[in-house]
N, C-alpha and C. Protein backbone atom coordinates (compact mmCIF):
# COMPACT_ATOMS: atom_id res chain seq x y z
N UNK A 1 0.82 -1.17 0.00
CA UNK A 1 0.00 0.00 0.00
C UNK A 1 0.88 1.26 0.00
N UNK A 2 2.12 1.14 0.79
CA UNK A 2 2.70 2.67 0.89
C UNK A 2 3.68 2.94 -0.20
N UNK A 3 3.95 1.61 -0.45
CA UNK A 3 4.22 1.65 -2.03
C UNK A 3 3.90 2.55 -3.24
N UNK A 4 2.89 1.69 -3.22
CA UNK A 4 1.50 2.39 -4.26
C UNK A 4 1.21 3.80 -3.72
N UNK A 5 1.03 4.39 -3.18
CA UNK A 5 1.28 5.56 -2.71
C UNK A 5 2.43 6.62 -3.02
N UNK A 6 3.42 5.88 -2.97
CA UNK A 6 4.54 6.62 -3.16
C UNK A 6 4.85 7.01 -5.34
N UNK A 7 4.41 5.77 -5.98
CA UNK A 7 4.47 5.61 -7.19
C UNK A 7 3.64 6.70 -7.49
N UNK A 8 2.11 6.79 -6.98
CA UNK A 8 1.71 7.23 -7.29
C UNK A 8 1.69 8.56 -7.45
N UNK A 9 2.21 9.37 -6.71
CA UNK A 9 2.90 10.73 -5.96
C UNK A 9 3.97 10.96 -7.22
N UNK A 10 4.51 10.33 -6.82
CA UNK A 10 5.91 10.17 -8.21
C UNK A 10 5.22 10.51 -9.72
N UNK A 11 4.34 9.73 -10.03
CA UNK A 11 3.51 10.15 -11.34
C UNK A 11 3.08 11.56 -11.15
N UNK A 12 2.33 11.72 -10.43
CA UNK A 12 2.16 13.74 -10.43
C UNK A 12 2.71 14.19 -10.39
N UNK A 13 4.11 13.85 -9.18
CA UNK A 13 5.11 15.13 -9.58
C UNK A 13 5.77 15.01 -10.73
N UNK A 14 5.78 13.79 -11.60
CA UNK A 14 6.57 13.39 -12.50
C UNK A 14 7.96 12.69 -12.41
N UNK A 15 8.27 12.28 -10.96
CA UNK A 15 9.72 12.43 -11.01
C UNK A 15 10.15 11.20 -11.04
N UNK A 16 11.60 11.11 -11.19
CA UNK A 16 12.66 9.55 -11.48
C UNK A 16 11.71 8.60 -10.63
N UNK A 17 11.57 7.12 -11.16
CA UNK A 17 11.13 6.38 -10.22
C UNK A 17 11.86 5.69 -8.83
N UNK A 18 13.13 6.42 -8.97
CA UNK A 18 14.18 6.07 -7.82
C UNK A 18 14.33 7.25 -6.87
N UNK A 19 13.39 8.09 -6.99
CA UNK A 19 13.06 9.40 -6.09
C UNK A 19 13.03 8.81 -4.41
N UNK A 20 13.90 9.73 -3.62
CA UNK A 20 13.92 9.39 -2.49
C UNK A 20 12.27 9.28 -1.63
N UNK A 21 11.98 8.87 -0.90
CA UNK A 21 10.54 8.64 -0.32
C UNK A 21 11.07 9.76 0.75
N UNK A 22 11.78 10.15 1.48
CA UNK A 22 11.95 11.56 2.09
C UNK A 22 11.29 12.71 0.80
N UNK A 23 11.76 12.93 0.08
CA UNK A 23 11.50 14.17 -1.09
C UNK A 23 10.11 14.36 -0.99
N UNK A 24 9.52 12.63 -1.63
CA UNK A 24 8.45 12.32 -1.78
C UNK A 24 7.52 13.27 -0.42
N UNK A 25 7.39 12.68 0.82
CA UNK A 25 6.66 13.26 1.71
C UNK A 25 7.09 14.69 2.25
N UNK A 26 8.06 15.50 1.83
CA UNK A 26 8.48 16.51 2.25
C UNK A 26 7.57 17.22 1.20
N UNK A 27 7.54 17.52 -0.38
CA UNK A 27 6.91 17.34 -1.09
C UNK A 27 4.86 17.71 -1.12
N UNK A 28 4.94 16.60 -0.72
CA UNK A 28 3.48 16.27 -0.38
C UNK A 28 2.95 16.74 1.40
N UNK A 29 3.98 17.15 2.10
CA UNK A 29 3.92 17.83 3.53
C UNK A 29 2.83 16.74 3.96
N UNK A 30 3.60 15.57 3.77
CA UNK A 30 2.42 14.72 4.32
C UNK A 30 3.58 13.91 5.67
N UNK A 31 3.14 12.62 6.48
CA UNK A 31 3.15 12.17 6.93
C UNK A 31 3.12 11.07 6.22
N UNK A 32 3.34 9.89 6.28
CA UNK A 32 4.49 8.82 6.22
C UNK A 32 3.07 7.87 6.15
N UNK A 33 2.62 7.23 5.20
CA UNK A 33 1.28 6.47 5.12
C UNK A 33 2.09 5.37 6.77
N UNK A 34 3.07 4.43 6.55
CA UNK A 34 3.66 3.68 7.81
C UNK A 34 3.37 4.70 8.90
N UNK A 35 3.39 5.82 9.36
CA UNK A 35 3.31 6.23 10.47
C UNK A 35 1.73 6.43 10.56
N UNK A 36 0.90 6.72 9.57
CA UNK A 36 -0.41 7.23 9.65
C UNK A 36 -1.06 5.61 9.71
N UNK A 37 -0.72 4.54 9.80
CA UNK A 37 -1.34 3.07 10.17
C UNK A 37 -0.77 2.60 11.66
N UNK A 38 0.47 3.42 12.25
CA UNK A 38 0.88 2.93 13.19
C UNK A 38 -0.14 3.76 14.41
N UNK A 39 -0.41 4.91 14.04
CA UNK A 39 -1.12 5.80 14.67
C UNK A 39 -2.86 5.27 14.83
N UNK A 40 -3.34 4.78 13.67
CA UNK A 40 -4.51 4.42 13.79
C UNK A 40 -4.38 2.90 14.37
N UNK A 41 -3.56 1.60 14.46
CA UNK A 41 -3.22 1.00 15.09
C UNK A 41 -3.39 1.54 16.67
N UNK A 42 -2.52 2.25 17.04
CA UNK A 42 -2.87 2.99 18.42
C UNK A 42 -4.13 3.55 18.74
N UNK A 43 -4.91 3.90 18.09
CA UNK A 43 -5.83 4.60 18.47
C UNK A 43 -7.10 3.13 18.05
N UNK A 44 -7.21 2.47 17.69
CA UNK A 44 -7.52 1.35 17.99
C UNK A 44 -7.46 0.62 18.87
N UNK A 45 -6.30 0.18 19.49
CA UNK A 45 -5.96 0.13 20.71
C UNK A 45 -6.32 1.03 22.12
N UNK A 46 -6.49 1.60 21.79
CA UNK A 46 -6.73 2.36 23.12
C UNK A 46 -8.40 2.74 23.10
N UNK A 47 -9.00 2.13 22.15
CA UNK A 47 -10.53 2.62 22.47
C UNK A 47 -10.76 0.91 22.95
N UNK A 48 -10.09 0.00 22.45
CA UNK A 48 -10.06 -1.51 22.90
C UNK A 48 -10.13 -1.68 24.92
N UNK A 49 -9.01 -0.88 24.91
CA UNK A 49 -8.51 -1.01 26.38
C UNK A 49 -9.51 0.06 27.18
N UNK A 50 -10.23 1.04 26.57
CA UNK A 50 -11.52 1.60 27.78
C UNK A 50 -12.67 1.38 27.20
N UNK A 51 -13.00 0.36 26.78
CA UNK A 51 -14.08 -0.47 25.88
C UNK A 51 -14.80 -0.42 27.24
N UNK A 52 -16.62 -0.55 27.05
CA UNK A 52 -17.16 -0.89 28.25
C UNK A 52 -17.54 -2.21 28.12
N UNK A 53 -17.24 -2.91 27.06
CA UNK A 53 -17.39 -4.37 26.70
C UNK A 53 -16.23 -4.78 27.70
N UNK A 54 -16.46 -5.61 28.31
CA UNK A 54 -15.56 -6.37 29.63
C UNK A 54 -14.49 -7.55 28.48
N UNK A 55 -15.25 -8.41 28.25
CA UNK A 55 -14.04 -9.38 27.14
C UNK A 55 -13.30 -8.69 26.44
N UNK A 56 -13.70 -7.43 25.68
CA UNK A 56 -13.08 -6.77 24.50
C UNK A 56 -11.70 -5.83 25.55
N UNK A 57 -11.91 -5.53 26.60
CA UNK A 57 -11.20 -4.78 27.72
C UNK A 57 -10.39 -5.59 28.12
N UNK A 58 -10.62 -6.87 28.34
CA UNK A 58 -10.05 -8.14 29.29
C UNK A 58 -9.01 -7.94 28.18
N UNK A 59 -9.19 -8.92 26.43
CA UNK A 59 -8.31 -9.10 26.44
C UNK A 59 -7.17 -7.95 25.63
N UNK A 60 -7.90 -6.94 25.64
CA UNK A 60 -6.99 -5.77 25.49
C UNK A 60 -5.50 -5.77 25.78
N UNK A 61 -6.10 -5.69 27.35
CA UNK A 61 -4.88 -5.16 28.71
C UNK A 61 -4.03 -6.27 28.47
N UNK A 62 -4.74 -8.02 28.53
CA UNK A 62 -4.41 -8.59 28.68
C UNK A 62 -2.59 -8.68 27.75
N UNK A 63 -3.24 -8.38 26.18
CA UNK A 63 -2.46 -8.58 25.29
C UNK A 63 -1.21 -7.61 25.17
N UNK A 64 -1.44 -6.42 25.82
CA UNK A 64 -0.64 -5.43 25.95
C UNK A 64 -0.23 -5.35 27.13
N UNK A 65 -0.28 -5.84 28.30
CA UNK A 65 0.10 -6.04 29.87
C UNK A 65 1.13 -7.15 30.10
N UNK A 66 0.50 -8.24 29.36
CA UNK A 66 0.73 -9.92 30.09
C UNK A 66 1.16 -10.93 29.28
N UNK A 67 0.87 -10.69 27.77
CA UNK A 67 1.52 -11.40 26.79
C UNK A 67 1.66 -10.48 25.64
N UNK A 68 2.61 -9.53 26.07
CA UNK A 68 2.83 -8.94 24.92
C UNK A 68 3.73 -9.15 23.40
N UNK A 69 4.57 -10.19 23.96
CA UNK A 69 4.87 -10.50 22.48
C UNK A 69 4.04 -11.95 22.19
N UNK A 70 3.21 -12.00 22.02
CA UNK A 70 2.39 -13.67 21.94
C UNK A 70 1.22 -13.02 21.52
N UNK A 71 1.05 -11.67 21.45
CA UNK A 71 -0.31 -10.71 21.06
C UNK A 71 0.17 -10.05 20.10
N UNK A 72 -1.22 -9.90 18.90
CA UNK A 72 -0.50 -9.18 17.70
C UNK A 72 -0.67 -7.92 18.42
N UNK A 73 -1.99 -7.47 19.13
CA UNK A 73 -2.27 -5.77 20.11
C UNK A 73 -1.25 -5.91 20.84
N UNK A 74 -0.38 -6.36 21.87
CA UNK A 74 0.78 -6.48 22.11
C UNK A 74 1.86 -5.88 21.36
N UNK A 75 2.19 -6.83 20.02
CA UNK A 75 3.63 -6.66 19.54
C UNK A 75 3.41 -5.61 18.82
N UNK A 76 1.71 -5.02 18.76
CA UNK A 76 1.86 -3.52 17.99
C UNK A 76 2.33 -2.30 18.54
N UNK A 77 1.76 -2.89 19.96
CA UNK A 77 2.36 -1.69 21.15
C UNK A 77 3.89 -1.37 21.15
N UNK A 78 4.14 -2.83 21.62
CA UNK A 78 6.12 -2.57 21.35
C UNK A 78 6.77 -1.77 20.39
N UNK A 79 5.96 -2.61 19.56
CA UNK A 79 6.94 -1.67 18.15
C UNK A 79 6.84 -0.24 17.47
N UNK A 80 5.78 -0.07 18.33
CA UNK A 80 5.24 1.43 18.48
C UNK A 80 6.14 1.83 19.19
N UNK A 81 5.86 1.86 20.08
CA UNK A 81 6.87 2.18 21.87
C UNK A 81 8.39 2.41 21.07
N UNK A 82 8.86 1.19 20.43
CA UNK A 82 10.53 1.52 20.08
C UNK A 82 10.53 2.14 18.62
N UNK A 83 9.48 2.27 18.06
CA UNK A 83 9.23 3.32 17.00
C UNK A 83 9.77 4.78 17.40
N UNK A 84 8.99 5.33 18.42
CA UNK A 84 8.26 6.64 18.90
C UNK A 84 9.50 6.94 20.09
N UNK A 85 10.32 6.10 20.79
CA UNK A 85 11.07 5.93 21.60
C UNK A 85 9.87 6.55 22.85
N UNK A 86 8.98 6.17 23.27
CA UNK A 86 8.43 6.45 24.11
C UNK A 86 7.58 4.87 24.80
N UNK A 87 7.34 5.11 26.12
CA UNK A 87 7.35 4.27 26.95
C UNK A 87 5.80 3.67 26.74
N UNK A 88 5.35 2.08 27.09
CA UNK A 88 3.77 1.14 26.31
C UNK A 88 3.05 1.94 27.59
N UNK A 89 3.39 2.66 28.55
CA UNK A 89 2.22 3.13 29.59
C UNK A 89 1.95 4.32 29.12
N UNK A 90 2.71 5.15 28.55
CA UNK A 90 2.32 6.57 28.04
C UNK A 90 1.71 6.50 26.44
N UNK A 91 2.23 5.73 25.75
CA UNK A 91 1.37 5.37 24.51
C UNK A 91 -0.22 4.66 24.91
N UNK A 92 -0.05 4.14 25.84
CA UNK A 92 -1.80 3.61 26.28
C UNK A 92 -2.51 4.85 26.85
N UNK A 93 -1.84 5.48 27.63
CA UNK A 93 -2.57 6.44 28.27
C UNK A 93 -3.70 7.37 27.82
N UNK A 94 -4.78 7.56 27.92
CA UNK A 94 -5.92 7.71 26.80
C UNK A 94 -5.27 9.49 26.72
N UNK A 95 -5.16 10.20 27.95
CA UNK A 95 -4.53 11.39 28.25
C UNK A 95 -3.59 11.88 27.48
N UNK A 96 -2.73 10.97 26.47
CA UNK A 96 -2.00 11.92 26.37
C UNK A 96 -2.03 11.86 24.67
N UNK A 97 -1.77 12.30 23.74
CA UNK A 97 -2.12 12.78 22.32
C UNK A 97 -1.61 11.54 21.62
N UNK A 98 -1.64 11.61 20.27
CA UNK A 98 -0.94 10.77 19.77
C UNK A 98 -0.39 11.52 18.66
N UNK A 99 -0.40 12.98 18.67
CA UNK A 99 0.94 13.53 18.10
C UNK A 99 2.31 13.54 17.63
N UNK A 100 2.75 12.85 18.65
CA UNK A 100 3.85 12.28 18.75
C UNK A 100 4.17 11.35 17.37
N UNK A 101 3.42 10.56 16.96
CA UNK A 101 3.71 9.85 15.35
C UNK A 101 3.86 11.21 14.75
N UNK A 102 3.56 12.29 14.42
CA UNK A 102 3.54 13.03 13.04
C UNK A 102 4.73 13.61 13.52
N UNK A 103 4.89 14.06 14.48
CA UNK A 103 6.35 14.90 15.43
C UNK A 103 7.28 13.90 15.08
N UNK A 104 7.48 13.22 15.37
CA UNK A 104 8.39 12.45 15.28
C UNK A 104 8.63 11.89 13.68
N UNK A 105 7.85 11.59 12.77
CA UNK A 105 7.87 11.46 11.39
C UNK A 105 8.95 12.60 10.69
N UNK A 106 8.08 13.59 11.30
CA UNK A 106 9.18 14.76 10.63
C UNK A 106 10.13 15.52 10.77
N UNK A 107 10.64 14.68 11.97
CA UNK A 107 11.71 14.94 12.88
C UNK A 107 13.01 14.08 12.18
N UNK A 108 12.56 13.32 11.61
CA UNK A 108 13.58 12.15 10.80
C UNK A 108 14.22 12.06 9.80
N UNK A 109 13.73 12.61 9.17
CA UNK A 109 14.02 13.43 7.73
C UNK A 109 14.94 14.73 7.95
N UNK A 110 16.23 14.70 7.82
CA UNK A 110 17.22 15.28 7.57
C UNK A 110 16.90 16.77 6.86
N UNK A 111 17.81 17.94 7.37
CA UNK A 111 17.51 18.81 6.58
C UNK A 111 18.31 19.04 5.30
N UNK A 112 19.39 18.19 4.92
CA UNK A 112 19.41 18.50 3.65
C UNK A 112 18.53 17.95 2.79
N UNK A 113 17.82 16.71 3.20
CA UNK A 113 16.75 16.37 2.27
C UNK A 113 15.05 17.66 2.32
N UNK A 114 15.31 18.12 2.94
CA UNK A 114 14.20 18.85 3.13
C UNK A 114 14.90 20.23 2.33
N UNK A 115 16.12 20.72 1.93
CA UNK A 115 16.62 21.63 1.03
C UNK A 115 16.45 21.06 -0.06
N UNK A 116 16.68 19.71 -0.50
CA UNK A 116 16.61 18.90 -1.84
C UNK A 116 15.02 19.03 -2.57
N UNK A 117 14.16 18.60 -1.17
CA UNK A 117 12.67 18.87 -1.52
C UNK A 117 12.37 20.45 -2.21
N UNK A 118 12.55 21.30 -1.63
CA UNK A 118 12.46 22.51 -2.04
C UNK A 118 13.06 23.16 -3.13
N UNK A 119 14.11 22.32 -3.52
CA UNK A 119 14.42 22.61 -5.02
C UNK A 119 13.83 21.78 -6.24
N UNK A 120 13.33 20.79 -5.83
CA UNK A 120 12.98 19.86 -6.69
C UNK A 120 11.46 21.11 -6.69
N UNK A 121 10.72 21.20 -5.88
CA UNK A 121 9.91 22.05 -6.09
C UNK A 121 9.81 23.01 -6.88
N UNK A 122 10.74 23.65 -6.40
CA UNK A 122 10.66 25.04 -7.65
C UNK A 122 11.11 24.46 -8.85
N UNK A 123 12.36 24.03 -9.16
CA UNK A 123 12.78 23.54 -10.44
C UNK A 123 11.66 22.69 -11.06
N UNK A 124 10.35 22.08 -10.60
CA UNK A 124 9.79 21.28 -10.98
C UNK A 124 8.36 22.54 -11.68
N UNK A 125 8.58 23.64 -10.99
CA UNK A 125 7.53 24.40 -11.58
C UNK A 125 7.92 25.45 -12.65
N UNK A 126 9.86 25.22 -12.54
CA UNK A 126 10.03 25.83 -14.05
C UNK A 126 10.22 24.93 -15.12
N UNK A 127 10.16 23.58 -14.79
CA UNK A 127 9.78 22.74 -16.31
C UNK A 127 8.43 22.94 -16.61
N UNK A 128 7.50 23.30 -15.56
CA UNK A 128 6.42 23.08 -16.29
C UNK A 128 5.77 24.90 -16.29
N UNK A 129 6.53 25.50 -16.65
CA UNK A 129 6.61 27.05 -17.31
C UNK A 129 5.87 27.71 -16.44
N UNK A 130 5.62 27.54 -14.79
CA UNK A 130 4.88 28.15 -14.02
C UNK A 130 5.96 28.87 -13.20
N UNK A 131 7.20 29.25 -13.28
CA UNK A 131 7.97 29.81 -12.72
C UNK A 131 9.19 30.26 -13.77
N UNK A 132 10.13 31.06 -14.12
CA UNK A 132 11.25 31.18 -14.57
C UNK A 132 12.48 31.63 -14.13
N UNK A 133 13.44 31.14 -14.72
CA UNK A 133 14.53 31.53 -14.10
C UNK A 133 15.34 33.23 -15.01
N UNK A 134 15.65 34.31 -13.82
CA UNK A 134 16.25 35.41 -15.02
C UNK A 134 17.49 35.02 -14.64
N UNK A 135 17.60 35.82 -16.15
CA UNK A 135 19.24 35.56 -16.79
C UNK A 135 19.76 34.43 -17.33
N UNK A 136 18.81 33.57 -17.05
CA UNK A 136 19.52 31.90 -17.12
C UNK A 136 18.84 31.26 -17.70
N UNK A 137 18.96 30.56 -18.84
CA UNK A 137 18.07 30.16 -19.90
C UNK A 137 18.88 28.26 -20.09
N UNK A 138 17.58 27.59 -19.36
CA UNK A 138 17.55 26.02 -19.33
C UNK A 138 16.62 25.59 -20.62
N UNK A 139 17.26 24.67 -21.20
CA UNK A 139 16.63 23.52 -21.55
C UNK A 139 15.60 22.48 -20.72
N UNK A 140 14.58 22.13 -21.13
CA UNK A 140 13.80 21.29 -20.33
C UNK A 140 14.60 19.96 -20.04
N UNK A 141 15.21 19.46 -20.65
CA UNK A 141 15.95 18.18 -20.53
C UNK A 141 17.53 18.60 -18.72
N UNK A 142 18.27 19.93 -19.41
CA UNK A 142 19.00 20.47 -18.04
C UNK A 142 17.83 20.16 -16.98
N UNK A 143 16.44 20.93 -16.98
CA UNK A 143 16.06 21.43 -15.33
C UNK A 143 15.45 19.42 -15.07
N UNK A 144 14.94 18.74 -16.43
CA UNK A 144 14.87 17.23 -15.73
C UNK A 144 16.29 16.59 -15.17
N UNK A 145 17.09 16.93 -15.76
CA UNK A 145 18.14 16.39 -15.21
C UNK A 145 18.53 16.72 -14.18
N UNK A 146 18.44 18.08 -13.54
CA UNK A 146 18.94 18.66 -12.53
C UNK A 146 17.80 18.21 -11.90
N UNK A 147 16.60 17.79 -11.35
CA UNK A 147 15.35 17.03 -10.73
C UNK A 147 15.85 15.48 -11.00
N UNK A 148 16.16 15.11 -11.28
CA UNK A 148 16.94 13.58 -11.26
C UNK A 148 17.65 13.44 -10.02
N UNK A 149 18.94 14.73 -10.53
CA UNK A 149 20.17 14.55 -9.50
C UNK A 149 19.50 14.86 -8.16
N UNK A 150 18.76 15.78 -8.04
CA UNK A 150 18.34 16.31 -6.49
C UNK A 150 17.47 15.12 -5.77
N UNK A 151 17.07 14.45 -6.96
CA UNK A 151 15.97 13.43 -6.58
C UNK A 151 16.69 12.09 -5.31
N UNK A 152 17.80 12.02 -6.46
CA UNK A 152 18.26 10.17 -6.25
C UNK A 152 19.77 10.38 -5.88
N UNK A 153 20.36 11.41 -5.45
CA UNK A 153 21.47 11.53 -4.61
C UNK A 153 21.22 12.08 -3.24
């Protein structure tokens, strides 16, 4: 799925199909489809665990308390937890946000890739004649090429 997502992104902006997936979501000022399933994962979880259904509650806690790696709600927690570097009692905690996935998403991404994004941007809106450059007169093939290099180095 985040695949297909990413291809697809790539087709609108047009770019190399070896385009970094940083560019990609810097780009699109999106969030990370993997972080936006880990988040709804959590928030699944946690309407599980103050369920007023007693079984659906039981084995909530259970799976995230008592057998947590033997539980898939369990081993989602963990890997959340060492995702997010934050602790399975504060990720359960209904109290506290789940912000923290998008904060942390875009916390990861390097800022020279986030300078790379921003040129691929503009350069991407003077191939397609919605911006120009003065004094400096490109070939469409230069500004794709120069959107290649920014892309996939």
């Amino acid at each position: 799925m985040c695949t297909t997502l990413r291809n697809g992104l790539r087709r609108i902006f047009n770019l190399p199909r070896n385009c970094h997936t940083d560019i990609i979501n810097v780009l699109c000022n999106n969030t990370p489809l993997f972080d936006t399933v880990c988040k709804c994962s959590l928030k699944f979880l946690r309407s599980c665990i103050t369920s007023s259904n007693f079984v659906v509650n039981f084995i909530a806690r259970h799976g995230v308390s008592y057998s947590r790696m033997f539980s898939c709600l369990g081993r989602n927690v963990q890997f959340c937890s060492e995702r997010y570097g934050r602790k399975v009692g504060d990720i359960m905690n209904a109290n506290v946000s789940l912000s923290f996935t998008d904060l942390d998403s875009s916390s990861r991404i390097n800022p020279e890739k986030h300078d790379r994004a921003r040129l691929v941007w503009e350069m991407t809106m003077v191939k397609d004649d919605l911006k120009c450059m003065t004094d400096l007169q490109y070939s469409q093939e230069d500004v794709a090429m120069f959107i290649e290099w920014c892309c996939t180095r």
